[in-house]
PDB file of N, CA and C in Angstrom:
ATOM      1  N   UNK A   1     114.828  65.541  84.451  1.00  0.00           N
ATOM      2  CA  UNK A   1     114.549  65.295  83.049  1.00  0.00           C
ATOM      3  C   UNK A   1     115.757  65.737  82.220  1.00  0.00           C
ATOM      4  N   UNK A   2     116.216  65.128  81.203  1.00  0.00           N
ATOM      5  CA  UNK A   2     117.575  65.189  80.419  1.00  0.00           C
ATOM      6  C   UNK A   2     117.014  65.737  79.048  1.00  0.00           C
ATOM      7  N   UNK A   3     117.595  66.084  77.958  1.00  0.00           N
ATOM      8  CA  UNK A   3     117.220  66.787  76.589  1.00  0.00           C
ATOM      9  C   UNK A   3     116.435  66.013  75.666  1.00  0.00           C
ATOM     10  N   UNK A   4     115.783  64.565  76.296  1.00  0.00           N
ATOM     11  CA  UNK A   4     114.569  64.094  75.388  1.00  0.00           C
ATOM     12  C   UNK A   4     113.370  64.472  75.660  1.00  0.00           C
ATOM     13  N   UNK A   5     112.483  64.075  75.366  1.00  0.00           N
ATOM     14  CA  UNK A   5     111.122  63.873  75.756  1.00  0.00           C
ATOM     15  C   UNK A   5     110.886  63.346  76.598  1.00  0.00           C
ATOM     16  N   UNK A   6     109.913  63.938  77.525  1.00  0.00           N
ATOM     17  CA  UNK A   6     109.163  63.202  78.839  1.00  0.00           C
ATOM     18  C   UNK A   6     108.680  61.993  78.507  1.00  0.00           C
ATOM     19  N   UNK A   7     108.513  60.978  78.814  1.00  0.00           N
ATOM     20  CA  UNK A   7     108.418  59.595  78.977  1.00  0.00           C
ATOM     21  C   UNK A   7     107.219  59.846  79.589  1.00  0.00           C
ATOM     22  N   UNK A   8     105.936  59.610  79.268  1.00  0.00           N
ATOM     23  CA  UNK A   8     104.555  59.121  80.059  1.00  0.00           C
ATOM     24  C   UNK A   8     104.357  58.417  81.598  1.00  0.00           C
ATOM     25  N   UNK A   9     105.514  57.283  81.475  1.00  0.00           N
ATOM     26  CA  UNK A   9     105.114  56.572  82.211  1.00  0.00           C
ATOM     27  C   UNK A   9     106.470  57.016  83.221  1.00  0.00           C
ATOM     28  N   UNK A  10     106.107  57.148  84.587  1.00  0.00           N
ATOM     29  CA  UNK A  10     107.418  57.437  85.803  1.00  0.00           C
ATOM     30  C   UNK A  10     108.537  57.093  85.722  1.00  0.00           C
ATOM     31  N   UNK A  11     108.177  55.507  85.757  1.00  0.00           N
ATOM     32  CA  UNK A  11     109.284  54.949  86.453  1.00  0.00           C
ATOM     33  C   UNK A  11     109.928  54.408  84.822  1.00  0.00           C
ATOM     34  N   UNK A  12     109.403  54.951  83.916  1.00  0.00           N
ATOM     35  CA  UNK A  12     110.478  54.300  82.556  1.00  0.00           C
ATOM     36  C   UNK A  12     111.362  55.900  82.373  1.00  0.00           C
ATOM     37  N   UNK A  13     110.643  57.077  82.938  1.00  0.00           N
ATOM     38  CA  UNK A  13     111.140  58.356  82.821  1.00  0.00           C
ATOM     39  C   UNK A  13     112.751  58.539  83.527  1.00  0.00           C
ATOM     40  N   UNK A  14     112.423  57.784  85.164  1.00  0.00           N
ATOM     41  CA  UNK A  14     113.315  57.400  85.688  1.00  0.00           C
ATOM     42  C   UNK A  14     114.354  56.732  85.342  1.00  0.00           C
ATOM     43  N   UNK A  15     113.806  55.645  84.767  1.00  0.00           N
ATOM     44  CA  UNK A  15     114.942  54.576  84.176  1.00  0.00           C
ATOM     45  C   UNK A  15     115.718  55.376  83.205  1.00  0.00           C
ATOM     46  N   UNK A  16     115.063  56.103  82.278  1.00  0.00           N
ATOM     47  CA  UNK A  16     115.617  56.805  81.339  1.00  0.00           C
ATOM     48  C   UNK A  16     116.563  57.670  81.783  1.00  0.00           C
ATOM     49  N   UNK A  17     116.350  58.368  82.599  1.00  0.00           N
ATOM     50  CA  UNK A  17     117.492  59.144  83.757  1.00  0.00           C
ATOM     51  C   UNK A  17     118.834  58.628  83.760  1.00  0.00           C
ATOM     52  N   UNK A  18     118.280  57.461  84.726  1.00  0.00           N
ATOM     53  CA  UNK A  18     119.252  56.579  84.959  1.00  0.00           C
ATOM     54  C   UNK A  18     120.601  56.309  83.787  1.00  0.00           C
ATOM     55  N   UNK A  19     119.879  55.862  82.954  1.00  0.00           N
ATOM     56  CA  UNK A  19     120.814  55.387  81.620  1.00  0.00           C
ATOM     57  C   UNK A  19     121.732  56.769  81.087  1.00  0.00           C
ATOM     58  N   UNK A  20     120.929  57.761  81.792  1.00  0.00           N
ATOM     59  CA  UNK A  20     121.889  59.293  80.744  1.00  0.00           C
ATOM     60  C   UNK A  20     122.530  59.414  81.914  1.00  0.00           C
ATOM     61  N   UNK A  21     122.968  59.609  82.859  1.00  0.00           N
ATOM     62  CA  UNK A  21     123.717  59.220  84.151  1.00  0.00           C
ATOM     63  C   UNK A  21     124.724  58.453  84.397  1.00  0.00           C
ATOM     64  N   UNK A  22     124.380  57.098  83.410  1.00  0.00           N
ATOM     65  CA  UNK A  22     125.313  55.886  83.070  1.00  0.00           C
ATOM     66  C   UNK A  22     125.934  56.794  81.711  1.00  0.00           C
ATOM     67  N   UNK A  23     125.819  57.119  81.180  1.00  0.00           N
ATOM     68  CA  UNK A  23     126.379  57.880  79.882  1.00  0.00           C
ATOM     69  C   UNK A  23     125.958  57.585  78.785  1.00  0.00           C
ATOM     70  N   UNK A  24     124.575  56.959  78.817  1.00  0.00           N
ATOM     71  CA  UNK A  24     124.093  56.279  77.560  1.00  0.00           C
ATOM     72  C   UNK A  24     123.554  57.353  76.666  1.00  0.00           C
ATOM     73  N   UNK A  25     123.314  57.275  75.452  1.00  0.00           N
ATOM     74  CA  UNK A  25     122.625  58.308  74.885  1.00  0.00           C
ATOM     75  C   UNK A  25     121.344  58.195  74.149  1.00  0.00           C
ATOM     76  N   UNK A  26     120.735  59.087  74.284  1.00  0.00           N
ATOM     77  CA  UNK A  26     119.356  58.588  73.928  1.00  0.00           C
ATOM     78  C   UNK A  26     118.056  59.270  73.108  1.00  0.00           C
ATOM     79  N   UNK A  27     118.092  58.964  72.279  1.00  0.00           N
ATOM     80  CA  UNK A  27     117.352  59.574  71.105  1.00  0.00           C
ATOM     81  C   UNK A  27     115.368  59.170  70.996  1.00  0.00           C
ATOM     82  N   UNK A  28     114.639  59.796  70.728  1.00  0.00           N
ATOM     83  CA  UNK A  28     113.078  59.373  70.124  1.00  0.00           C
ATOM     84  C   UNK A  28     112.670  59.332  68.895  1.00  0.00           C
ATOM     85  N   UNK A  29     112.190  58.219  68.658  1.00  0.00           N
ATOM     86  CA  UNK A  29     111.356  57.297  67.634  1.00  0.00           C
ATOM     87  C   UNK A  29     110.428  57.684  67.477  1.00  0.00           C
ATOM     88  N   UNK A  30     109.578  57.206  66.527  1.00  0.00           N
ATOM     89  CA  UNK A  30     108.400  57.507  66.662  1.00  0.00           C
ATOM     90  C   UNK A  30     107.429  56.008  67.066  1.00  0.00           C
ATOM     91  N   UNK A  31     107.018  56.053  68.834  1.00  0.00           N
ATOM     92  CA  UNK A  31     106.572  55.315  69.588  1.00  0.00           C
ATOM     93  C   UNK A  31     107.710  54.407  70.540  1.00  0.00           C
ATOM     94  N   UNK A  32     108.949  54.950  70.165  1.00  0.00           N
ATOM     95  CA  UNK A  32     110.049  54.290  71.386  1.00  0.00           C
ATOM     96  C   UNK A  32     110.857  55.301  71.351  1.00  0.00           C
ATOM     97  N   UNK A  33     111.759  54.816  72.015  1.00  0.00           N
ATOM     98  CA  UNK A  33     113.176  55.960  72.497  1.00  0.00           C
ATOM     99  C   UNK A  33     114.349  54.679  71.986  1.00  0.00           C
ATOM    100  N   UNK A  34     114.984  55.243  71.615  1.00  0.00           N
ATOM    101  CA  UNK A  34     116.676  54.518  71.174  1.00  0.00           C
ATOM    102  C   UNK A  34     117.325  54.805  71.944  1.00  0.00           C
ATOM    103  N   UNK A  35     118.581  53.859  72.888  1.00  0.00           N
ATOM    104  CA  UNK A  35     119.269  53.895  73.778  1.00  0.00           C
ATOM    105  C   UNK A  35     120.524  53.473  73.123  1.00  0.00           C
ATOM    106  N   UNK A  36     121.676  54.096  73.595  1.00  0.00           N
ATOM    107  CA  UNK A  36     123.219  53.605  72.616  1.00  0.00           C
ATOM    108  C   UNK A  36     124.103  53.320  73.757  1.00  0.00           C
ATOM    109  N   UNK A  37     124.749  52.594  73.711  1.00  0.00           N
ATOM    110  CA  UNK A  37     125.663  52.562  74.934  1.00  0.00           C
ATOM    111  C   UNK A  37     127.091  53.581  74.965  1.00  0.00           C
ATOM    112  N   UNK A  38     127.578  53.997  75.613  1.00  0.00           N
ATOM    113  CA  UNK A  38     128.944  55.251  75.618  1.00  0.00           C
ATOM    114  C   UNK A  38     129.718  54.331  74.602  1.00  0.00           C
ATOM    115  N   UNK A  39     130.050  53.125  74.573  1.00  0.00           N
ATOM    116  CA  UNK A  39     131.271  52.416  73.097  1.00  0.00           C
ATOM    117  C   UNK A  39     130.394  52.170  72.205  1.00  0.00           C
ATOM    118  N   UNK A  40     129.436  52.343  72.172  1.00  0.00           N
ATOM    119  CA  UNK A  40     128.800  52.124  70.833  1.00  0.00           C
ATOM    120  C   UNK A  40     128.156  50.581  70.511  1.00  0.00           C
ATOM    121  N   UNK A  41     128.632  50.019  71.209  1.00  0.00           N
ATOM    122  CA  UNK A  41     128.385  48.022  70.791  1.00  0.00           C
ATOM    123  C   UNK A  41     127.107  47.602  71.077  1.00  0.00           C
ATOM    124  N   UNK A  42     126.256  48.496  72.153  1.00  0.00           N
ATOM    125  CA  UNK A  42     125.243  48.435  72.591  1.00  0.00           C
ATOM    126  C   UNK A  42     124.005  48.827  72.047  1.00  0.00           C
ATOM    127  N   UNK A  43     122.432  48.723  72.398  1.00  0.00           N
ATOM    128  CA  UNK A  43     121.865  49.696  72.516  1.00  0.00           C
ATOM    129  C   UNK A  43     120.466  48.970  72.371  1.00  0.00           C
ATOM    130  N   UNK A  44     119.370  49.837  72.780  1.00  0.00           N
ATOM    131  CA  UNK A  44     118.413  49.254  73.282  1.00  0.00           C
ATOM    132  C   UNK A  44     116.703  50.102  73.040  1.00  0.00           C
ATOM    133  N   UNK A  45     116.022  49.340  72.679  1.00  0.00           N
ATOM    134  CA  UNK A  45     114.776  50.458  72.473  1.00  0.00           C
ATOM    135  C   UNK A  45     114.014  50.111  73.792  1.00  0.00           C
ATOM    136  N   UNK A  46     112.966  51.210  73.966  1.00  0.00           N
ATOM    137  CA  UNK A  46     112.151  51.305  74.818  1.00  0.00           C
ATOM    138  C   UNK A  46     110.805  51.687  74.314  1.00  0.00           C
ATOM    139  N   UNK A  47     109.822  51.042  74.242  1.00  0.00           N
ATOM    140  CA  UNK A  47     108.466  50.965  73.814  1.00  0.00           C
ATOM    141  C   UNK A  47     107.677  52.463  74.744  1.00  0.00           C
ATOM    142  N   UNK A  48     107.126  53.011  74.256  1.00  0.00           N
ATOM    143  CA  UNK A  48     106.218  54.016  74.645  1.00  0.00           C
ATOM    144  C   UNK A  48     104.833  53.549  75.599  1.00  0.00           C
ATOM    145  N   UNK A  49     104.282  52.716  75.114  1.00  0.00           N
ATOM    146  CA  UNK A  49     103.502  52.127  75.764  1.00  0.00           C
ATOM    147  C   UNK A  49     103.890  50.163  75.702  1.00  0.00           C
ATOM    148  N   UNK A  50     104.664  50.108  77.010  1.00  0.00           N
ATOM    149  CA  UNK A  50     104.681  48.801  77.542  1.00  0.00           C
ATOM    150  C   UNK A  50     103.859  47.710  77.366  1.00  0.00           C
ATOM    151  N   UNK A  51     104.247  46.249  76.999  1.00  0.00           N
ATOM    152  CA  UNK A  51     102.883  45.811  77.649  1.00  0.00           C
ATOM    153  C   UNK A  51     103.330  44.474  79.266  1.00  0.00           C
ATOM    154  N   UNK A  52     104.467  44.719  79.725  1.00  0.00           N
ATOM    155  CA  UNK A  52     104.317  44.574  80.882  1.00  0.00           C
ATOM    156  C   UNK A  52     104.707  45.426  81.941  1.00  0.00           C
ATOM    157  N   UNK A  53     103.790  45.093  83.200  1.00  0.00           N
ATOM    158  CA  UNK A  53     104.147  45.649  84.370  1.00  0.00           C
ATOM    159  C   UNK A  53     105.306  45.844  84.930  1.00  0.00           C
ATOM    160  N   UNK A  54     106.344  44.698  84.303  1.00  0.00           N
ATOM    161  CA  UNK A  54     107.452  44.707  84.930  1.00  0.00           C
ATOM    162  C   UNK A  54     108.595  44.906  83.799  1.00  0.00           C
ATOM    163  N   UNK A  55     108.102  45.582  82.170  1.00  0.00           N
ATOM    164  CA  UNK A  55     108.887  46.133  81.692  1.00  0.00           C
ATOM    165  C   UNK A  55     110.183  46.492  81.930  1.00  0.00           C
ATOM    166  N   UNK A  56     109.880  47.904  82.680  1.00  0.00           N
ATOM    167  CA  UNK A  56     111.000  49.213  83.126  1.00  0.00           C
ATOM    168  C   UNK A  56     112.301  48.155  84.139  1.00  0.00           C
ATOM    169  N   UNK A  57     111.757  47.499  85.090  1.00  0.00           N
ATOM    170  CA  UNK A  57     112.561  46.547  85.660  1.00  0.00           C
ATOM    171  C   UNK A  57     113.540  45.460  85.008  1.00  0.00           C
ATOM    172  N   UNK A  58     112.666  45.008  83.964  1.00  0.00           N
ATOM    173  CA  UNK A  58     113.245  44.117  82.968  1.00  0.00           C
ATOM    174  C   UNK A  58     114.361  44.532  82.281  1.00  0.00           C
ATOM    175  N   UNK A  59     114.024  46.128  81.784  1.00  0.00           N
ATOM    176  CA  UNK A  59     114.837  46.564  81.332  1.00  0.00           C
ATOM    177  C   UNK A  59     116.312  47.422  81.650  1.00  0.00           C
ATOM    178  N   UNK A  60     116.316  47.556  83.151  1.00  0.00           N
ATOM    179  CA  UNK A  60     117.043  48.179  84.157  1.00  0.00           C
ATOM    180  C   UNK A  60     118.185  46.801  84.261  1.00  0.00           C
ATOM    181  N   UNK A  61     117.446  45.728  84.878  1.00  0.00           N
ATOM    182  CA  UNK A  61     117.935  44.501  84.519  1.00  0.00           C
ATOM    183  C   UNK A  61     119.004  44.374  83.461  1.00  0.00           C
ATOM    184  N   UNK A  62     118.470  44.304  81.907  1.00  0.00           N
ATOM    185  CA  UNK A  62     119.850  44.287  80.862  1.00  0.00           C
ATOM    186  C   UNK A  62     120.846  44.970  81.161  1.00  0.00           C
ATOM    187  N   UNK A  63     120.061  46.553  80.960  1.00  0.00           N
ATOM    188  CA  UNK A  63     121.158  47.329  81.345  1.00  0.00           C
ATOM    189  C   UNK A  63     122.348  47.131  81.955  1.00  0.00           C
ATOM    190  N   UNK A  64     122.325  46.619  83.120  1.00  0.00           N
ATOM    191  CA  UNK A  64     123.228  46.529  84.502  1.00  0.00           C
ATOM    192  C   UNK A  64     123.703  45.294  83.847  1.00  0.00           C
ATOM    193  N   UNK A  65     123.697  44.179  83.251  1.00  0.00           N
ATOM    194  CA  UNK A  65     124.116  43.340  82.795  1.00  0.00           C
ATOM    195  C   UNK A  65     124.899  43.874  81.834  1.00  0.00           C
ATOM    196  N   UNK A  66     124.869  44.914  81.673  1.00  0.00           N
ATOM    197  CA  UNK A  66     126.449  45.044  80.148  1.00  0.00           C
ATOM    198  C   UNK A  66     127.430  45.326  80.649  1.00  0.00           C
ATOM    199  N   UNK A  67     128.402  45.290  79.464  1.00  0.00           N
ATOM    200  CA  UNK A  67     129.707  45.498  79.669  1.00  0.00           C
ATOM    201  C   UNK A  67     130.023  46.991  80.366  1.00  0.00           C
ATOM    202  N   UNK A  68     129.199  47.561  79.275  1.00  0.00           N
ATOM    203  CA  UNK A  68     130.082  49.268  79.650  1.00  0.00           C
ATOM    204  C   UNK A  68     129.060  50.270  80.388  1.00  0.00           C
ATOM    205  N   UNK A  69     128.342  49.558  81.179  1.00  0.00           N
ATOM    206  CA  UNK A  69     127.389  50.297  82.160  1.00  0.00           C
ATOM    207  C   UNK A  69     128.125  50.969  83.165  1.00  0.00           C
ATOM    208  N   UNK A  70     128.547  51.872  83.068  1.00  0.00           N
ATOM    209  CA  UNK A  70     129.472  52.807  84.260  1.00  0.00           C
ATOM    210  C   UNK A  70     128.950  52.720  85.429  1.00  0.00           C
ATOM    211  N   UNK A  71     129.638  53.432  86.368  1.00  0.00           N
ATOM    212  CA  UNK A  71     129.187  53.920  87.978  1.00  0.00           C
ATOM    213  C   UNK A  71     129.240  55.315  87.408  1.00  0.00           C
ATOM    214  N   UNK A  72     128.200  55.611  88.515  1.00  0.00           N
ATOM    215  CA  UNK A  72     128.037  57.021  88.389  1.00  0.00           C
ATOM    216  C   UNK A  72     129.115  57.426  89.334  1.00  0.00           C
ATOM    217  N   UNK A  73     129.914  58.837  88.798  1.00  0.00           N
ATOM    218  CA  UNK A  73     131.262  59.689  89.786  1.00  0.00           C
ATOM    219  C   UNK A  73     130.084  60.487  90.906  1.00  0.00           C
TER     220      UNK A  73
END
């Protein structure tokens, strides 16, 4: 777990991981989380309560589709 709020749901907790790992940064809303990309050009919300199953995937998906999605060292 990184310096936001626990995420309800696992595998969006995970994902959320993920993205602060990638170097993204990531702030809470009230009912989403704000995602920024490390250059700034980016960024992405995340709903608190989903309404699909395949959300978190969907959204792992963009992610990896940007420009400045790092490798982790």
């Amino acid at each position: 777990m990184g310096y936001w709020k626990k995420h309800p749901k696992k595998d969006l907790e995970a994902m959320l991981g993920e993205c602060h790992a990638h170097g993204w940064r990531i702030s809470r809303g009230k009912g989403y989380y704000q995602l920024r990309c490390p250059c700034g050009l980016h960024r992405k919300s995340v709903n608190l309560t989903p309404s699909s199953p395949n959300y978190g995937l969907n959204l792992l998906k963009w992610f990896h589709r940007q420009d400045c999605w790092k490798e982790v060292r």
